[in-house]
Protein backbone atom coordinates (compact mmCIF):
# COMPACT_ATOMS: atom_id res chain seq x y z
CA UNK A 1 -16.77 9.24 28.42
CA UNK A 2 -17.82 9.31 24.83
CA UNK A 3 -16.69 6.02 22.43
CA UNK A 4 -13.49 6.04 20.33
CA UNK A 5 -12.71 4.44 17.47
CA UNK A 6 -9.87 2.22 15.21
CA UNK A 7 -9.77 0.84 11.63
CA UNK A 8 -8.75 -2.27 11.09
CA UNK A 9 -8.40 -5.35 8.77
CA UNK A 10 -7.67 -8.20 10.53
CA UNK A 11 -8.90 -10.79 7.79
CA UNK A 12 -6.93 -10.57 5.11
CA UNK A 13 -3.61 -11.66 6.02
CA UNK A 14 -3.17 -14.89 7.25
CA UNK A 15 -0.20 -13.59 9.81
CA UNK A 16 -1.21 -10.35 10.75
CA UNK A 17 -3.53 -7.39 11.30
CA UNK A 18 -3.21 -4.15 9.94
CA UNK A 19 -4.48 -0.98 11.55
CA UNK A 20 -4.76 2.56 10.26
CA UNK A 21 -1.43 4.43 12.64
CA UNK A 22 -1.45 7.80 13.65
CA UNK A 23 1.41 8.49 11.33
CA UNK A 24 -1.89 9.47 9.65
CA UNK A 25 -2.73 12.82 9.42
CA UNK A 26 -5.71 13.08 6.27
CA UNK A 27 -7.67 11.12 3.82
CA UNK A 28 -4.92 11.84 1.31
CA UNK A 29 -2.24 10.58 3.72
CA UNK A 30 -3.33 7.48 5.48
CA UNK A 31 -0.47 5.25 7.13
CA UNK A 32 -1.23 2.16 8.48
CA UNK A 33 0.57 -1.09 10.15
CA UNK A 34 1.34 -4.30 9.48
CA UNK A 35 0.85 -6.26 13.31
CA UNK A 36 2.12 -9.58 13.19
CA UNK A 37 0.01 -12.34 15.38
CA UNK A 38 1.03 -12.76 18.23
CA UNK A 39 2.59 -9.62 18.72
CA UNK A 40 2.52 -8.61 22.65
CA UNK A 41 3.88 -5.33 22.61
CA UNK A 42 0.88 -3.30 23.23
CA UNK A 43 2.51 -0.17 24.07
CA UNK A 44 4.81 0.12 20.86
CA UNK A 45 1.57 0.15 19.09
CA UNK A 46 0.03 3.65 17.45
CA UNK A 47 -3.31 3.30 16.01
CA UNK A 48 -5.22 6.38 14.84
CA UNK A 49 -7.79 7.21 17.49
CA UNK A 50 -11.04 8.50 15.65
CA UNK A 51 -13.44 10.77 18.43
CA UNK A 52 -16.20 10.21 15.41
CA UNK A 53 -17.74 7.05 13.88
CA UNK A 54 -18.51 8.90 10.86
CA UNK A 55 -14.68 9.96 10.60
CA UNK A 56 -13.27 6.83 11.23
CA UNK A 57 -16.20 5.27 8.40
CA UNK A 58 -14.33 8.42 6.06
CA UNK A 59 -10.93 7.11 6.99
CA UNK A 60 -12.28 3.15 6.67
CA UNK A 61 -13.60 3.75 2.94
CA UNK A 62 -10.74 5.20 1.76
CA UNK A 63 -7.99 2.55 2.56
CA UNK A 64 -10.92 0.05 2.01
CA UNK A 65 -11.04 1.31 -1.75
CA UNK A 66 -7.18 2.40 -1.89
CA UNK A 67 -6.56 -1.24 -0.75
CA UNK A 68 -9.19 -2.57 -3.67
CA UNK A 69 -7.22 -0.93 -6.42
CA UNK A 70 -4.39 -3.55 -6.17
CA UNK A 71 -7.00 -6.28 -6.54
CA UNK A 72 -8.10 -4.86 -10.21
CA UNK A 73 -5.00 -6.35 -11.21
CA UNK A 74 -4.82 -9.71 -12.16
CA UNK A 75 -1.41 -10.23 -11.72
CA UNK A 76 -1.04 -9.03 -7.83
CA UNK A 77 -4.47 -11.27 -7.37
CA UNK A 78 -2.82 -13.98 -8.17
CA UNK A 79 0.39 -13.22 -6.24
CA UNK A 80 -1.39 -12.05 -3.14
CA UNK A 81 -3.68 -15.37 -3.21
CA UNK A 82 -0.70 -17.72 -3.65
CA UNK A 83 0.30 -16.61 -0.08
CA UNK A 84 -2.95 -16.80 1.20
CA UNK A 85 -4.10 -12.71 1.15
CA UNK A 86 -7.83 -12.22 0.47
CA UNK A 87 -9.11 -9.38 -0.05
CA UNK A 88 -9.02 -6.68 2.17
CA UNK A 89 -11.96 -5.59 4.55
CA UNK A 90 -11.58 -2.57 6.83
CA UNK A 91 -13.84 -2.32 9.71
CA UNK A 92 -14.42 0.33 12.39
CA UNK A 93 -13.98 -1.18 15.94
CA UNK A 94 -14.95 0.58 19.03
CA UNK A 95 -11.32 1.27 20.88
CA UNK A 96 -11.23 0.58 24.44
CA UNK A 97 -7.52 1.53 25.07
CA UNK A 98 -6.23 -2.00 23.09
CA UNK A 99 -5.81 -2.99 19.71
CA UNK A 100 -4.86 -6.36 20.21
């Protein structure tokens, strides 16, 4: 059975995880969700399953900088640090049939 993979931040929220969903269905239309800690519901949960690492690195570079954007501006900065956001970093995790 070949690997799968999942993108993911789970770092820069201090409450939750977001995940790329598979609402998604291009670069130019990338969904993901908000998964609060603590969250046991594994079943209600729809990540985007990549066959590829080198898709799910596409997919992973693209929220990564979409994500970045809201950072240039000093205002949400200093909003988004005030409740404890850093700055987001998307990784690609192998998926082995859970996200939590």
């Amino acid at each position: 059975m070949s690997k799968q993979y999942i993108v993911t931040d789970r770092v820069s929220k201090p409450d939750s995880f977001m995940m790329i969903s598979d609402d998604t269905t291009a670069l130019d239309d990338i969904w993901h969700s908000v998964v609060p800690h603590g969250f046991d519901n594994e079943e209600s949960l729809h990540p985007k399953v990549f066959d590829t690492k080198k898709e799910a690195v596409a997919y992973k570079n693209r929220i990564q900088s979409d994500h970045l954007k809201d950072w240039d501006n000093p205002t949400y900065e200093m909003y988004a640090k005030r409740f404890g956001y850093k700055k987001p970093v998307w990784k690609v995790e192998e998926f082995k049939g859970s996200v939590l």
